[in-house]
Protein backbone atom coordinates (compact mmCIF):
# COMPACT_ATOMS: atom_id res chain seq x y z
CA UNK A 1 70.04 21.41 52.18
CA UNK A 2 72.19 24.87 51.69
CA UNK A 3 72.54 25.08 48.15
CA UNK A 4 75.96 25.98 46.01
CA UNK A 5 74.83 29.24 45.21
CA UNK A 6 73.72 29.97 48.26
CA UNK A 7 76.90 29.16 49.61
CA UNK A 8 78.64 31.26 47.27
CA UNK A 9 76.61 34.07 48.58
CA UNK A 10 77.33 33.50 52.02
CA UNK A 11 80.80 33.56 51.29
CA UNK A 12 80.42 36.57 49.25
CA UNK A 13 78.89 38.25 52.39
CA UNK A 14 81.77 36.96 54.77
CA UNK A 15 84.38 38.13 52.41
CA UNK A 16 83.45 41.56 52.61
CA UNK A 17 84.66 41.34 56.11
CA UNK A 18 88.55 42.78 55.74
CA UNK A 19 90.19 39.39 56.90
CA UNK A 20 92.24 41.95 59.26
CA UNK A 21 89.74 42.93 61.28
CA UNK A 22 88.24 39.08 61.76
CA UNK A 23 90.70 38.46 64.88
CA UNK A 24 88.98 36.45 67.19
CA UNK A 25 87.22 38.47 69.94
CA UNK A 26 89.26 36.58 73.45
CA UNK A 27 91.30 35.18 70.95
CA UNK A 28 88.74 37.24 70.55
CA UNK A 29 90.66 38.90 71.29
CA UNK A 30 94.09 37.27 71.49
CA UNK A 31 97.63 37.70 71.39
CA UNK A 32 99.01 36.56 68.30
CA UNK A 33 101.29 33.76 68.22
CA UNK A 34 105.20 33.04 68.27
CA UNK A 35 104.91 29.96 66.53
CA UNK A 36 102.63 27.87 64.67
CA UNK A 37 101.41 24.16 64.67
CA UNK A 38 99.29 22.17 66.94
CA UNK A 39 100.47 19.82 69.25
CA UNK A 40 100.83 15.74 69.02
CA UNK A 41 99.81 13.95 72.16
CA UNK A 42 101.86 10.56 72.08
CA UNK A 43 100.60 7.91 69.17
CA UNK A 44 96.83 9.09 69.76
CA UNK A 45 96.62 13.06 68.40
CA UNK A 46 98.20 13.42 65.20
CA UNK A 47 98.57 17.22 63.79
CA UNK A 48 97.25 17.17 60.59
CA UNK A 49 99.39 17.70 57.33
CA UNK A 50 96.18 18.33 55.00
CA UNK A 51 93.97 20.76 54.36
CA UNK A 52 91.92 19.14 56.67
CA UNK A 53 89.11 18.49 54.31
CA UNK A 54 88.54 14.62 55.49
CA UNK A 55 85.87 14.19 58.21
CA UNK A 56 86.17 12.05 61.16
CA UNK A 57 85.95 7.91 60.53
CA UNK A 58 86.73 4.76 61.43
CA UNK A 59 89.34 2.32 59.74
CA UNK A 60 89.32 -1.45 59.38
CA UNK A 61 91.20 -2.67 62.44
CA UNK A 62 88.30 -0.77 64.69
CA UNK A 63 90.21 3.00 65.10
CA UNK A 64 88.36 5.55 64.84
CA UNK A 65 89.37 9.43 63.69
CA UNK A 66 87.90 12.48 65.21
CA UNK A 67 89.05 16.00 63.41
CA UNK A 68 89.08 18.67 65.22
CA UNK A 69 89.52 22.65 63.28
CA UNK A 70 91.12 25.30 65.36
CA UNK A 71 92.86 28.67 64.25
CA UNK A 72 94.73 28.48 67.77
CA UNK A 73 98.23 29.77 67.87
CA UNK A 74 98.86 31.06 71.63
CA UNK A 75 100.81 28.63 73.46
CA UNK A 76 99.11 28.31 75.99
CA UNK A 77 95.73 27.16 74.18
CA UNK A 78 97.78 24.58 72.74
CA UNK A 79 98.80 23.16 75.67
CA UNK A 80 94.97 23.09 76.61
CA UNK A 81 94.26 21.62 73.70
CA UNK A 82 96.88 19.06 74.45
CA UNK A 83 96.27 18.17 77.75
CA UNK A 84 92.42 17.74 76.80
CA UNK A 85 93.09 15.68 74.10
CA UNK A 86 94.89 13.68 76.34
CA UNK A 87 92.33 13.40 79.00
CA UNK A 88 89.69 11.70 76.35
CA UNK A 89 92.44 9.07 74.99
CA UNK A 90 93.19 7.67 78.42
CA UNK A 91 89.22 6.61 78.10
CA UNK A 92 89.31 6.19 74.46
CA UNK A 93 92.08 4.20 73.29
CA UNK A 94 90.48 3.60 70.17
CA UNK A 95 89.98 6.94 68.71
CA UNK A 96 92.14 9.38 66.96
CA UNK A 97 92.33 13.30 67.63
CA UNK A 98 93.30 14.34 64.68
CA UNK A 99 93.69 18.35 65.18
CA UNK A 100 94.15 20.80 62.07
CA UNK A 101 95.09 23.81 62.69
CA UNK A 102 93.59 26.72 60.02
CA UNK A 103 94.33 30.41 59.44
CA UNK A 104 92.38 32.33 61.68
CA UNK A 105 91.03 34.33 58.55
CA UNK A 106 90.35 31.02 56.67
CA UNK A 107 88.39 28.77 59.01
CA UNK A 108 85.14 30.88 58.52
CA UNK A 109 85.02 30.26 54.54
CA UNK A 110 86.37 26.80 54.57
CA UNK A 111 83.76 25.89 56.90
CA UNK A 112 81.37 27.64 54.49
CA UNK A 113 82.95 25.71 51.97
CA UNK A 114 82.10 22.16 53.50
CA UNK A 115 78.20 23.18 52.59
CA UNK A 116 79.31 22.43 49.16
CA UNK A 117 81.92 19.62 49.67
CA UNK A 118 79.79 18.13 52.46
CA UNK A 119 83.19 16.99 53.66
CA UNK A 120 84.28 18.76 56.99
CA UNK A 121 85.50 18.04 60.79
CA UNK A 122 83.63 16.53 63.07
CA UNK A 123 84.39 19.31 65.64
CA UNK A 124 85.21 22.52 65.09
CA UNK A 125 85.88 25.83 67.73
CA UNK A 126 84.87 28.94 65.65
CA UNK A 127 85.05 33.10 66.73
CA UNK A 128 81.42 32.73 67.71
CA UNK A 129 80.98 36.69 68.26
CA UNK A 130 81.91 37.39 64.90
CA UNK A 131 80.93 34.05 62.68
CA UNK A 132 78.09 32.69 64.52
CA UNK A 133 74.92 34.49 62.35
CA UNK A 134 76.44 33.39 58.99
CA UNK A 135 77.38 29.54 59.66
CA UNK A 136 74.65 28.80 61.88
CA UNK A 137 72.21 30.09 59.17
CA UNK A 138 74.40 28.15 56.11
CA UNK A 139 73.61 24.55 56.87
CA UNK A 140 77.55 23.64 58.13
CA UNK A 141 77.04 23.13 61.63
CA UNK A 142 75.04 19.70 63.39
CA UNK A 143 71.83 21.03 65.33
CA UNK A 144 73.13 20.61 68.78
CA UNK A 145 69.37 20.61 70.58
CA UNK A 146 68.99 16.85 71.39
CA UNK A 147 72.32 16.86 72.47
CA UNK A 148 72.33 19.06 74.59
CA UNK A 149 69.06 19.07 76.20
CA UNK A 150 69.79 15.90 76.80
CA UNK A 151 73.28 16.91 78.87
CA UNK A 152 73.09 15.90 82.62
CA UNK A 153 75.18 19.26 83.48
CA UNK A 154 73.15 21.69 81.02
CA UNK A 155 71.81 23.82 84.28
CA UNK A 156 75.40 24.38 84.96
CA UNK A 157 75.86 27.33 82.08
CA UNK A 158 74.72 30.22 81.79
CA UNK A 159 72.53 31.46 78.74
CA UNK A 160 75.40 33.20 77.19
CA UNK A 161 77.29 29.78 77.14
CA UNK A 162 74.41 28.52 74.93
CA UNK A 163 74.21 29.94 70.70
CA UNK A 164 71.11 29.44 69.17
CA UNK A 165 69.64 30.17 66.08
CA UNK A 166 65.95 29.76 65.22
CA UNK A 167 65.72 27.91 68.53
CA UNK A 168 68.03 25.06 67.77
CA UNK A 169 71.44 25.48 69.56
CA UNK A 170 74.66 25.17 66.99
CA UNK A 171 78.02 26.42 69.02
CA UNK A 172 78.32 26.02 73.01
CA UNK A 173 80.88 27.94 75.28
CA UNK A 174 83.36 25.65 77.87
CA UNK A 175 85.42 28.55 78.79
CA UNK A 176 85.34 32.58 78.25
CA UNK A 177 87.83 35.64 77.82
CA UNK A 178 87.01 39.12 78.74
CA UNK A 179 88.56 42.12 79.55
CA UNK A 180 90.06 43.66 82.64
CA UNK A 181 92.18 45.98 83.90
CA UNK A 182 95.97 44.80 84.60
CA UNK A 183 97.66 47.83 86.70
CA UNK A 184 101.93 47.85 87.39
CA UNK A 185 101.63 47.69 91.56
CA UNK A 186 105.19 49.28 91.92
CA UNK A 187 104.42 52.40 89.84
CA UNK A 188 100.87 52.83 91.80
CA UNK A 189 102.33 52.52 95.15
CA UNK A 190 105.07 54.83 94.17
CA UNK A 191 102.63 57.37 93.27
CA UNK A 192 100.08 56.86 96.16
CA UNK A 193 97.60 55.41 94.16
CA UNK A 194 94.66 52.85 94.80
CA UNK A 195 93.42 50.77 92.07
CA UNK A 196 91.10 52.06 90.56
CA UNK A 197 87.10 50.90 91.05
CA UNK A 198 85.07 53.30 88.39
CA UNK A 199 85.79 55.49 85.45
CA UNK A 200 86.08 58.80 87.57
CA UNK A 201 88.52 57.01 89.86
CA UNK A 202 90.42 55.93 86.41
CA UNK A 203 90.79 59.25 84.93
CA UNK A 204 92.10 61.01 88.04
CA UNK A 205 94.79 58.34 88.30
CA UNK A 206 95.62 59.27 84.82
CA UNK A 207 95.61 62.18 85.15
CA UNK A 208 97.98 62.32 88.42
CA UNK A 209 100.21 59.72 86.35
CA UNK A 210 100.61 61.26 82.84
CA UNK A 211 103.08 64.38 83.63
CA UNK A 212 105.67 61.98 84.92
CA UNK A 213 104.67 59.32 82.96
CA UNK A 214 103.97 61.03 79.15
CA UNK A 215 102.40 58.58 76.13
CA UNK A 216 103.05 55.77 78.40
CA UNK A 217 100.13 55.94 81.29
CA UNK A 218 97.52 53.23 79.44
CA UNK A 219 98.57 50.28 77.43
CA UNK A 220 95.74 49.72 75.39
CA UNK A 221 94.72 48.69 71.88
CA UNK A 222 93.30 50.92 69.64
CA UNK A 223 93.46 49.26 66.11
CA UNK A 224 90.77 49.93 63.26
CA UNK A 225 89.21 46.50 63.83
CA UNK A 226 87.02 44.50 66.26
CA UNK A 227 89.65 44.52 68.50
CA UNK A 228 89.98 48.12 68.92
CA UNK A 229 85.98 48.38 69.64
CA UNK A 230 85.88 45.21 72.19
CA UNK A 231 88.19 47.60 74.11
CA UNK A 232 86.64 50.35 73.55
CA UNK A 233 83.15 49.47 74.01
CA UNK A 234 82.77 49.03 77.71
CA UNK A 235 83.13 52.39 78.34
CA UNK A 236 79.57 52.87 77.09
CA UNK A 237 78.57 49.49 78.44
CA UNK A 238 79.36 50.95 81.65
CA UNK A 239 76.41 53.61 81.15
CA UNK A 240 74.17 51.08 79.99
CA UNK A 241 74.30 51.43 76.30
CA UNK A 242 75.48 48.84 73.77
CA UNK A 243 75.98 48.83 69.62
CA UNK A 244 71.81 48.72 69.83
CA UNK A 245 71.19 51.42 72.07
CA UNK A 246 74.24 54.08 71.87
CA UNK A 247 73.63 57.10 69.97
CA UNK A 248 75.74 59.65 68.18
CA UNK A 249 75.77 61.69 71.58
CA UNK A 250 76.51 58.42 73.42
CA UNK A 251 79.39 57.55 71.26
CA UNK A 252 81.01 61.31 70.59
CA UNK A 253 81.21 62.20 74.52
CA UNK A 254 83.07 58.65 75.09
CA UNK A 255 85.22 59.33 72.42
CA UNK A 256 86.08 62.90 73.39
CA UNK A 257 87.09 61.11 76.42
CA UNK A 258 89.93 59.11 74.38
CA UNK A 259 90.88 62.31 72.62
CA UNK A 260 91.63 64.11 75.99
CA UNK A 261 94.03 61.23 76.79
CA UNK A 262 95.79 60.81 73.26
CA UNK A 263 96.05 64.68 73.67
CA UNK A 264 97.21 65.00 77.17
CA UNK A 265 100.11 61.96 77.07
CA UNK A 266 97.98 58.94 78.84
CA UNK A 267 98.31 56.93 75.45
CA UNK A 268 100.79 57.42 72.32
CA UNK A 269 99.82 57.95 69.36
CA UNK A 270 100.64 54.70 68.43
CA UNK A 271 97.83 52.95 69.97
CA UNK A 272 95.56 53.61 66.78
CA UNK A 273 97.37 51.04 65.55
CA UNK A 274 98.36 48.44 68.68
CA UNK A 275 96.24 45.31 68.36
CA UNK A 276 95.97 43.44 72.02
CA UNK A 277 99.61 41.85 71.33
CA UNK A 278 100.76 45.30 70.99
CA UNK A 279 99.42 46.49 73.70
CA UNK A 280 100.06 43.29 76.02
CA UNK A 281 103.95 43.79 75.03
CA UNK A 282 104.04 47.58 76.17
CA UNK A 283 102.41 46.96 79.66
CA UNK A 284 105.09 44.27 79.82
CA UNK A 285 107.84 46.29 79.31
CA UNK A 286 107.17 47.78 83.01
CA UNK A 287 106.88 51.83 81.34
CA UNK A 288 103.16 51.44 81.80
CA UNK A 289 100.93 51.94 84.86
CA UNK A 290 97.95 50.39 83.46
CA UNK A 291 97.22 48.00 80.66
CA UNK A 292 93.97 46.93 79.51
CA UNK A 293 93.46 43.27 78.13
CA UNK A 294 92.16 39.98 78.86
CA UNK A 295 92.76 37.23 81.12
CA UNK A 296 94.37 35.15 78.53
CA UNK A 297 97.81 36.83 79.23
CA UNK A 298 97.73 35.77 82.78
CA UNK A 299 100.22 33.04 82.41
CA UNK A 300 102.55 35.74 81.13
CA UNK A 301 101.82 38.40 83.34
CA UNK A 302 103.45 35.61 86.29
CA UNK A 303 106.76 36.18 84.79
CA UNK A 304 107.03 39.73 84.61
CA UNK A 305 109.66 41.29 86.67
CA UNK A 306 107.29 44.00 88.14
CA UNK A 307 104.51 43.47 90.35
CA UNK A 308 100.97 42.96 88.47
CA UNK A 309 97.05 43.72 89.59
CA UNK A 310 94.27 43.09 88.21
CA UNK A 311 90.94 44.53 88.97
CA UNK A 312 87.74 44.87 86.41
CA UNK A 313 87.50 47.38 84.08
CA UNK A 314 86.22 50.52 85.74
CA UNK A 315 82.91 50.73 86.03
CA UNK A 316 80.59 53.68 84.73
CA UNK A 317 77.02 54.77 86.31
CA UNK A 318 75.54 51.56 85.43
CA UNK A 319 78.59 49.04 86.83
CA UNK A 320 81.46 47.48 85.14
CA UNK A 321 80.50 45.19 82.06
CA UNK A 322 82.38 43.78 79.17
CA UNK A 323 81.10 41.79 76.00
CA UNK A 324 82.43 38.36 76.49
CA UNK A 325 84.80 36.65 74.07
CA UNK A 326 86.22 33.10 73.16
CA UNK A 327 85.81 30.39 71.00
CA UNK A 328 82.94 28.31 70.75
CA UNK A 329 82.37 24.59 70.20
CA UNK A 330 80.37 23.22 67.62
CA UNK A 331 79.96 19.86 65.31
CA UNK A 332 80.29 19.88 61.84
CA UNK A 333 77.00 18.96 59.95
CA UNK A 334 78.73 16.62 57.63
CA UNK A 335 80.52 14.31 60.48
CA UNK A 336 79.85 10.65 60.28
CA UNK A 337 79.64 10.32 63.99
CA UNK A 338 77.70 13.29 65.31
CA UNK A 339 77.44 11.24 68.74
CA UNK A 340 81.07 10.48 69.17
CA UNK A 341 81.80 13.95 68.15
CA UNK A 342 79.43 15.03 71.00
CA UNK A 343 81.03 12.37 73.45
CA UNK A 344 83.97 14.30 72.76
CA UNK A 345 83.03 17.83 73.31
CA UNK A 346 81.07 16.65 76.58
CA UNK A 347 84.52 14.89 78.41
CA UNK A 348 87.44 16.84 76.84
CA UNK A 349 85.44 20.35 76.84
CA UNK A 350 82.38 20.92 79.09
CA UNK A 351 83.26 18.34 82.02
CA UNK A 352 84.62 20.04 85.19
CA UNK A 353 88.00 18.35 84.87
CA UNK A 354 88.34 19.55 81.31
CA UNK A 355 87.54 22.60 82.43
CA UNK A 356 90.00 22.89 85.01
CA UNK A 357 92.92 21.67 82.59
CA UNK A 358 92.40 24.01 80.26
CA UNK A 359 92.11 27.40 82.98
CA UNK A 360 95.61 26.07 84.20
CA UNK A 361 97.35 25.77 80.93
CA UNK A 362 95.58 28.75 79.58
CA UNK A 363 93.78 31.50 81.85
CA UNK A 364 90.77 30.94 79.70
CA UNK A 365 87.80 30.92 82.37
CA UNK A 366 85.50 28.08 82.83
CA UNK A 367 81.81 28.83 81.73
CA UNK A 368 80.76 25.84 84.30
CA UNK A 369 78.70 27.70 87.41
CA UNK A 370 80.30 24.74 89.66
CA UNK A 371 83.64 25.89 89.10
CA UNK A 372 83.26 29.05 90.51
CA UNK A 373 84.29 28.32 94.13
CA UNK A 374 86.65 25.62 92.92
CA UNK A 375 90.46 26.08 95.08
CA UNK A 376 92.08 26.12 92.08
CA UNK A 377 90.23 29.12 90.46
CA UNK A 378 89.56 31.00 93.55
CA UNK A 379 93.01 30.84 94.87
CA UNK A 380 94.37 32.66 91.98
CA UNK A 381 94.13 36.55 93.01
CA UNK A 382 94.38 37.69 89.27
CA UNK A 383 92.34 35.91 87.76
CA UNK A 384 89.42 36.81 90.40
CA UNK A 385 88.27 40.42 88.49
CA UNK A 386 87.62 38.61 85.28
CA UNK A 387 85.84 35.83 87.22
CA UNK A 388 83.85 38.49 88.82
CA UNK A 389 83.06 40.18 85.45
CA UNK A 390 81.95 37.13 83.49
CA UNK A 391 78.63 37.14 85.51
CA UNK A 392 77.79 40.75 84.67
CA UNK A 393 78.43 40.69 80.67
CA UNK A 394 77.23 42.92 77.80
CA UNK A 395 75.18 41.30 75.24
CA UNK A 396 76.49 40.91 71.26
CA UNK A 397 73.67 41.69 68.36
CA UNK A 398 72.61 38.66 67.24
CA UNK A 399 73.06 40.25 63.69
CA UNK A 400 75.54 38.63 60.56
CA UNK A 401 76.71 41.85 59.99
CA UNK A 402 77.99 41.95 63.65
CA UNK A 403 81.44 41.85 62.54
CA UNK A 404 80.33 45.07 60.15
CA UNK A 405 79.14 46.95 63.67
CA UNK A 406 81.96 46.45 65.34
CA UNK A 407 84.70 47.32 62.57
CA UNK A 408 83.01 50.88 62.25
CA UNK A 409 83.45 51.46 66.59
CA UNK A 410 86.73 50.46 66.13
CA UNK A 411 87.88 52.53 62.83
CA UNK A 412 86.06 55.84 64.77
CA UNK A 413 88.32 55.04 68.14
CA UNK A 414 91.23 54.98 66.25
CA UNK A 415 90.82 57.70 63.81
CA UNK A 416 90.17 59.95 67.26
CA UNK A 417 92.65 58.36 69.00
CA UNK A 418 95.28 59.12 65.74
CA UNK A 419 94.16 62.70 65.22
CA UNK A 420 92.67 61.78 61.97
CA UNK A 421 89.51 62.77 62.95
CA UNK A 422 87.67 64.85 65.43
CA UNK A 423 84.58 62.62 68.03
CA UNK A 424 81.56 64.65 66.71
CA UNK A 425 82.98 63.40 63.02
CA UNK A 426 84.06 60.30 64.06
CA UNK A 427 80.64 59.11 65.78
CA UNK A 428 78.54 60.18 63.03
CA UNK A 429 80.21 58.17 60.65
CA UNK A 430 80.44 55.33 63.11
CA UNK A 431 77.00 55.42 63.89
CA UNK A 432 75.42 55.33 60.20
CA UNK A 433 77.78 52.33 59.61
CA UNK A 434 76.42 50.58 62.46
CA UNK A 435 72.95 51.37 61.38
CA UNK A 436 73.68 50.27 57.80
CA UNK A 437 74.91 47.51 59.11
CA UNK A 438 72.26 46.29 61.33
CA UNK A 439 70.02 46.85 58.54
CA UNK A 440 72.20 44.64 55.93
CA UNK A 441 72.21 41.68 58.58
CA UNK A 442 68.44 41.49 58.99
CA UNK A 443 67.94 44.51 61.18
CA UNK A 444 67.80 42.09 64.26
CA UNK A 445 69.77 43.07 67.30
């Protein structure tokens, strides 16, 4: 059993993490919300009023409760959530959904905290790109292994679907987010210009578009944080490097790259500080050609009052390839009924009609392989790219400092991007934090 001080180390180490740069990757990397609060689904899902300390259990007339933690605030994963929720109480009358809803910044350490309390949800989805090294390793979420070697549908996801840690799985993937490239159709075919395929293709469409088009050409973000890097980062997955492989070179001559277009009028200077909302709203506002971000603004992009495109981010020498992002699903070690709780994620998460519920109300892109050439995924021509990508993914460092690695990518990118700093400087300093990083988390990668 985890032990209070080592608890209070572990939550040392996550602290150290500036909360503002702990945005989930797909939610990670996600827009942030309009309004707050989860959802009540008739008499059966309650929204929780707590602090959502109490674990899942039963009552004396027979009900049973089921918490759920979430730091969702989009809309549209609500309405997932919702509709989910909904689909397991038409079977299961007799239990509860009671969802909590938690600060995206506070649901790592309060699940830390529950190592200590040994009071927690019975489910919980957690930024898995970011959190998964330090809770997995702290003793506050159920070993998954039985469970899910023991799933019927377990062939139907792919590894990356599947978080282990020293070979016992903790967190599994229903759905991902990744990244793609949204382009304004009107302004393109105005201009004579395809969408773009690869990275040379991309820059001589910027190029073409920036004199009439100056500081607005690319929506993107460039914030100091791990959402700055996951945008930034697939230019060098694109040549086959990653945050184990790239160098100083690697990382200066793709940043020189983003100088050339804060310089030259593709981006403003502003994007050093856009996060993906940021960025999401300016492509919106029809001024931009292009727009990078995920597909969990696809909803949206159906009411804008321009034409949109999609196509995958442009690919480099070695192919197109983005890190994936999204939440992940896992069970809280201290929940009364780990096999309920695993009922649950099975039929409102990782069945096929889950699944689908959740793509329509949110975008978010079903992990399941037998989904792929489902109608009501293929028959949506946007979403298609980021289909397409989510077979041909980069690979995070298994690392707990991961979160540490990516904050230094993203600080570099936007210091270039600002003019604070030039790419030679820039990498350098990125690169030792990335290797100090590595090394503080284990040196595993």
């Amino acid at each position: 059993m985890t032990s209070a001080t080592d608890v209070n180390t572990m939550m040392s180490d996550l602290n150290r993490i500036d909360t503002s740069t702990q945005r989930s990757v797909g939610a990670v990397l996600r827009p942030r919300a309009q309004a707050a609060g989860a959802a009540a689904i008739g008499m059966l899902v309650l929204s929780a009023c707590g602090d959502g300390s109490d674990t899942g259990s039963g009552s004396a007339d027979g009900q049973q409760t089921l918490t759920v933690w979430t730091y969702y605030t989009a809309g549209g994963q609500n309405d997932a959530l919702e509709q989910q929720n909904a689909l397991w109480a038409e079977s299961h009358p007799d239990v509860t959904i009671e969802t909590v809803q938690i600060p995206f910044e506070q649901l790592p350490s309060k699940l830390l905290a529950t190592a200590t309390t040994q009071d927690g949800p019975d489910v919980v989805l957690d930024n898995v790109v970011v959190d998964f090294p330090t809770l997995a390793s702290s003793g506050v979420l159920a070993d998954l292994t039985g469970y899910w070697d023991g799933y019927a549908d377990k062939d139907l996801f792919p590894d990356s679907a599947v978080w282990s840690y020293e070979d016992k799985v903790y967190n599994v993937m229903s759905y991902t987010n990744l990244l793609g490239l949204y382009y304004n159709a009107d302004m393109l075919e105005e201009a004579g210009i395809e969408p773009p395929e690869t990275m040379e293709e991309f820059q001589a469409a910027l190029e073409q578009l920036a004199p009439d088009n100056e500081g607005s050409v690319l929506a993107e973000s460039g914030a100091p944080t791990v959402e700055g890097a996951w945008m930034f980062m697939p230019h060098l997955l694109g040549q086959g490097k990653d945050y184990c492989t790239m160098t100083e070179a690697d990382l200066t001559t793709n940043l020189q790259t983003v100088q050339g277009w804060s310089q030259d009028g593709v981006i403003p200077r502003e994007t050093a500080t856009w996060d993906q909302a940021d960025a999401w709203q300016a492509f919106m506002s029809g001024d931009y050609p292009f727009g990078i971000n995920g597909n969990w603004n696809l909803a949206d992009a159906r009411g804008a009052d321009f034409t949109i495109g999609t196509t995958r981010f442009p690919a480099g020498p070695e192919g197109s390839h983005v890190f994936p992002g999204g939440e992940a699903i896992g069970i809280g070690a201290f929940a009364e009924d780990k096999d309920l709780a695993w009922q649950y994620v099975e039929e409102a998460w990782m069945s096929q009609e889950a699944s689908l519920i959740n793509f329509e109300a949110s975008g978010q892109i079903p992990t399941r392989s037998d989904l792929a050439d489902d109608e009501t995924i293929t028959s949506d021509e946007l979403v298609q790219p980021f289909v397409e990508a989510a077979s041909e993914t980069g690979a995070w460092p298994l690392n707990q400092e991961t979160a540490a690695m990516q904050t230094a990518v993203g600080e570099a990118h936007s210091a270039v991007i600002s003019g604070q700093s030039e790419p030679a400087d820039a990498a350098r300093t990125a690169i030792e934090a990335v290797t100090a990083a590595r090394e503080d988390g284990g040196g595993s990668c």
